[in-house]
N, C-alpha and C. Protein backbone atom coordinates (compact mmCIF):
# COMPACT_ATOMS: atom_id res chain seq x y z
N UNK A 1 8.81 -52.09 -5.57
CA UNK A 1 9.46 -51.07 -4.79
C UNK A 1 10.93 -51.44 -4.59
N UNK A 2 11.61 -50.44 -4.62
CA UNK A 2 13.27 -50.60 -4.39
C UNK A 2 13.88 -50.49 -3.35
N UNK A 3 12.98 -50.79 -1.95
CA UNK A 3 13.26 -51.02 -0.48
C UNK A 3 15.05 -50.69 -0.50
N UNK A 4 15.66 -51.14 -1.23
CA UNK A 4 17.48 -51.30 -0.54
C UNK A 4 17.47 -49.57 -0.74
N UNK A 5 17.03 -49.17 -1.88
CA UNK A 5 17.10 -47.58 -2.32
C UNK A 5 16.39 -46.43 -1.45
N UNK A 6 14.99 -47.05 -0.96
CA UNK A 6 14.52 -46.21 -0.16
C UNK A 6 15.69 -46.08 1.63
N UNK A 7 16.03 -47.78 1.51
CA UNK A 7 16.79 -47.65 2.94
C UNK A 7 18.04 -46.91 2.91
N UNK A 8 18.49 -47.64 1.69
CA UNK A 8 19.91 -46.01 1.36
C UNK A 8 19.73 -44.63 1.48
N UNK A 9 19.03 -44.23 1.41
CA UNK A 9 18.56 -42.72 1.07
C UNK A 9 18.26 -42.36 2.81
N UNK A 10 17.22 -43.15 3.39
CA UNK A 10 17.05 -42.92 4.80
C UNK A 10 18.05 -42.91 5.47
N UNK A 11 19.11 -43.80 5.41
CA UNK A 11 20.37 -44.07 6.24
C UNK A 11 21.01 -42.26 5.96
N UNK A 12 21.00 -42.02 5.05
CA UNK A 12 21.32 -40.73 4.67
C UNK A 12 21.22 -39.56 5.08
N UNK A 13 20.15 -39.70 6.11
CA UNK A 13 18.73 -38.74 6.82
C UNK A 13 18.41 -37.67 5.52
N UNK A 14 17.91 -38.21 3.71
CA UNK A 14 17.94 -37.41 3.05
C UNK A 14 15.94 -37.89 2.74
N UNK A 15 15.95 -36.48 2.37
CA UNK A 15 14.21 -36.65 2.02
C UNK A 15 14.50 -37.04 0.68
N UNK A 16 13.13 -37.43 -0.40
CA UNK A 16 13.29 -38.01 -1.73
C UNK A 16 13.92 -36.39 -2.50
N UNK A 17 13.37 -35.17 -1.92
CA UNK A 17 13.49 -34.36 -2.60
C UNK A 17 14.95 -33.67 -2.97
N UNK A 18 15.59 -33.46 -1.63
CA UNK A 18 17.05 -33.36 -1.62
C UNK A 18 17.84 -34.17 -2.01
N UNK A 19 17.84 -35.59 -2.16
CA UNK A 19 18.03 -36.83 -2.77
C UNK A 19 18.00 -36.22 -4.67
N UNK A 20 16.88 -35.68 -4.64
CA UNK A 20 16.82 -35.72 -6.52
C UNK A 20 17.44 -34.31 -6.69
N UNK A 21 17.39 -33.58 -5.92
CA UNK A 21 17.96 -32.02 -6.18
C UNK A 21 19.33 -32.47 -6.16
N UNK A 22 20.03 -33.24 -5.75
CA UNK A 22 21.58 -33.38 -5.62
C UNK A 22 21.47 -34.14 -6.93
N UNK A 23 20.81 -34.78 -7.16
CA UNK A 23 21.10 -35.77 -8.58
C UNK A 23 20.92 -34.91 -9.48
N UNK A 24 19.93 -33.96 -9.69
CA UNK A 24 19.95 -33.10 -10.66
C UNK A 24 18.42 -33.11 -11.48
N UNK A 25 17.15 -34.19 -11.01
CA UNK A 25 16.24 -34.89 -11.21
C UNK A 25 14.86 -34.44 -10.24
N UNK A 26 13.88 -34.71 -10.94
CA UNK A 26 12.69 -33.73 -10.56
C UNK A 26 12.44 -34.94 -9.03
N UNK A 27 11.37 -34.57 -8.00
CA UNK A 27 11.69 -35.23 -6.88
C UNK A 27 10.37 -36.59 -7.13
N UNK A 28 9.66 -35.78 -8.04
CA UNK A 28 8.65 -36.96 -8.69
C UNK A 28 8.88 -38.06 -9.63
N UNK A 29 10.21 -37.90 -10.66
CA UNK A 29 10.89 -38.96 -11.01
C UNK A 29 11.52 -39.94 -10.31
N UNK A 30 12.50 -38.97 -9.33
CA UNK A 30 13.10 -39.99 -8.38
C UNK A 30 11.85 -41.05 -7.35
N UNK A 31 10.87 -40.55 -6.95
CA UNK A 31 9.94 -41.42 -6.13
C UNK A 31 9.43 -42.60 -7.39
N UNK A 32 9.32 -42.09 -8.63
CA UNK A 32 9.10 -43.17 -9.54
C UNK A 32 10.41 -44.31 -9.12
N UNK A 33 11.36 -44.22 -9.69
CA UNK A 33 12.21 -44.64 -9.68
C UNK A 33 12.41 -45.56 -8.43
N UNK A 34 12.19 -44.74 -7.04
CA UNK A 34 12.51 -45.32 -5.82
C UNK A 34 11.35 -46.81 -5.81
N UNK A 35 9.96 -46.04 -5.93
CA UNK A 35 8.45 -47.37 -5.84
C UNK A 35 8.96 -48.04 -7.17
N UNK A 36 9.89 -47.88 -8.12
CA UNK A 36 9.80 -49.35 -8.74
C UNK A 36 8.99 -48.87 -9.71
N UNK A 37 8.43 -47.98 -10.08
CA UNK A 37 7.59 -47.58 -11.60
C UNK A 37 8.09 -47.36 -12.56
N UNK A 38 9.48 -46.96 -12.56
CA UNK A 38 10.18 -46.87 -13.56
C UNK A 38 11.51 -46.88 -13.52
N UNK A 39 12.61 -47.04 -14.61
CA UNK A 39 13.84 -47.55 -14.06
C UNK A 39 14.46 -46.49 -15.12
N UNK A 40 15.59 -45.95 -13.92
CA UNK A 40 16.47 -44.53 -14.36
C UNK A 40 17.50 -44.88 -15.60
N UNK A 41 17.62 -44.10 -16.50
CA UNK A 41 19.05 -44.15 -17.32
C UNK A 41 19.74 -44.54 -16.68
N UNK A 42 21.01 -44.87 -17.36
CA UNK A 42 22.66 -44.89 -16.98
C UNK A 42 22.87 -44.04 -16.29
N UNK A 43 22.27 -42.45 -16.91
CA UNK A 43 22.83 -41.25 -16.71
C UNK A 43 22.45 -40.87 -15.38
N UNK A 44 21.42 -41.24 -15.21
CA UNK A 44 20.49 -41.01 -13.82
C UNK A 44 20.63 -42.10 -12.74
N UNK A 45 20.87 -43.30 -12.87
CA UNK A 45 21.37 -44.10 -12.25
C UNK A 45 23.09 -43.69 -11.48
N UNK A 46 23.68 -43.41 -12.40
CA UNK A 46 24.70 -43.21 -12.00
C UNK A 46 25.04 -41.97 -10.62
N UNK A 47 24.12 -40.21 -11.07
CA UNK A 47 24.30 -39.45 -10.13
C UNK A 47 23.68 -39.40 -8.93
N UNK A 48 22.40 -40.88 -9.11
CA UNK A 48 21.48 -41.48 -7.85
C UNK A 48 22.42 -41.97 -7.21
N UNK A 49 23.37 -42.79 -7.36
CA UNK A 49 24.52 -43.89 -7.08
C UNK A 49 25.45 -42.83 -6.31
N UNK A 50 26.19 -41.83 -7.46
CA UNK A 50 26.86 -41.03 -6.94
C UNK A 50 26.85 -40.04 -5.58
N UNK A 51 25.49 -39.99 -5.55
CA UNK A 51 24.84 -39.00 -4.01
C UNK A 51 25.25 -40.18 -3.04
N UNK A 52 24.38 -41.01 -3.16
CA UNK A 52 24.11 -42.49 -1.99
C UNK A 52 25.58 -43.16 -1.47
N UNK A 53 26.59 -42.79 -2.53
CA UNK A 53 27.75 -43.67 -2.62
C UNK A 53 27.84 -45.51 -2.36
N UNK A 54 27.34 -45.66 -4.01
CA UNK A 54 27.08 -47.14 -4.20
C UNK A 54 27.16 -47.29 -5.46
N UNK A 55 27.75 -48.47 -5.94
CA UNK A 55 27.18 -49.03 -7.34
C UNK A 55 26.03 -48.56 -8.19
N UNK A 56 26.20 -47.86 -9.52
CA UNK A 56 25.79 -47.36 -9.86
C UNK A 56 24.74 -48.85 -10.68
N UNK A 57 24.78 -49.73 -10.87
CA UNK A 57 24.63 -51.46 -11.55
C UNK A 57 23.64 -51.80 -10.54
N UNK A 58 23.32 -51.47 -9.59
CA UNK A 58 22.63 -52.06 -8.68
C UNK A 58 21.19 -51.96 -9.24
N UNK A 59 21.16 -50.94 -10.03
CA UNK A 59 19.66 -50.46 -10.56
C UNK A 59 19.66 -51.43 -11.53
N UNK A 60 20.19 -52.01 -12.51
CA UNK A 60 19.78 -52.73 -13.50
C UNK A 60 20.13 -54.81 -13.07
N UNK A 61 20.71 -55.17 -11.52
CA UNK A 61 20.75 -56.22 -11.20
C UNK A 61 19.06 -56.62 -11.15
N UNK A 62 18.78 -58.04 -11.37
CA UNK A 62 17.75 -58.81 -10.95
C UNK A 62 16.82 -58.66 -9.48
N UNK A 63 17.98 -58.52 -8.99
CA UNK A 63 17.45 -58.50 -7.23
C UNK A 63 18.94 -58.35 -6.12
N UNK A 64 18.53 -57.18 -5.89
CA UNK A 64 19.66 -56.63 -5.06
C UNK A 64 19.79 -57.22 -3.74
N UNK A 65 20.86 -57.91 -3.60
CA UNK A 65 21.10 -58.84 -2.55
C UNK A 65 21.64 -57.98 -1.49
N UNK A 66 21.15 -58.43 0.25
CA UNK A 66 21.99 -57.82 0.74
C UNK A 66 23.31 -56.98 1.33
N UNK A 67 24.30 -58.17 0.54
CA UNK A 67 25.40 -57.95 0.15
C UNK A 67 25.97 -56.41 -0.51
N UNK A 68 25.06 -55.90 -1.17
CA UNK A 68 25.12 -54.87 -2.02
C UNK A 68 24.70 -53.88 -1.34
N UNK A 69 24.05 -53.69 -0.35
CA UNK A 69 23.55 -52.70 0.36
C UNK A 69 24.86 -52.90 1.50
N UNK A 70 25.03 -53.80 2.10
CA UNK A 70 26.49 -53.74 2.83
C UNK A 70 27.48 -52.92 2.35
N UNK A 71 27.97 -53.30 0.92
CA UNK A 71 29.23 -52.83 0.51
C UNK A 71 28.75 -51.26 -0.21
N UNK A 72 27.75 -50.77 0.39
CA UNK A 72 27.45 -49.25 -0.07
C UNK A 72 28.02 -48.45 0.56
């Protein structure tokens, strides 16, 4: 699970669904994506990033340090 992603999105007060409607992405991909089942394109990474306003790289780091959720 991608806990920093689910907490980004909450900080947001955004549901998963409005979250993927702004990205452009079905709301059942994005919950993939969020639990960690599967990991978004560039392309999709990026307009996830772009909504949240964060590093779009964070999706393909090892383990997202707190640090990274700070500087979001």
């Amino acid at each position: 699970m991608r806990k920093w992603l689910k907490n980004m999105r909450l900080s947001k007060k955004m549901t998963q669904k409005e979250l993927a409607e702004l990205a452009g992405i079905s709301r059942s991909t994005y919950a993939m994506i969020e639990n960690g089942q599967r990991n978004p394109s560039v392309e999709v990474a990026k307009r996830i990033a772009n909504v949240l306003s964060f590093d779009w790289t964070y999706f393909f780091e090892d383990e997202c340090h707190v640090s990274c959720i700070a500087t979001a």
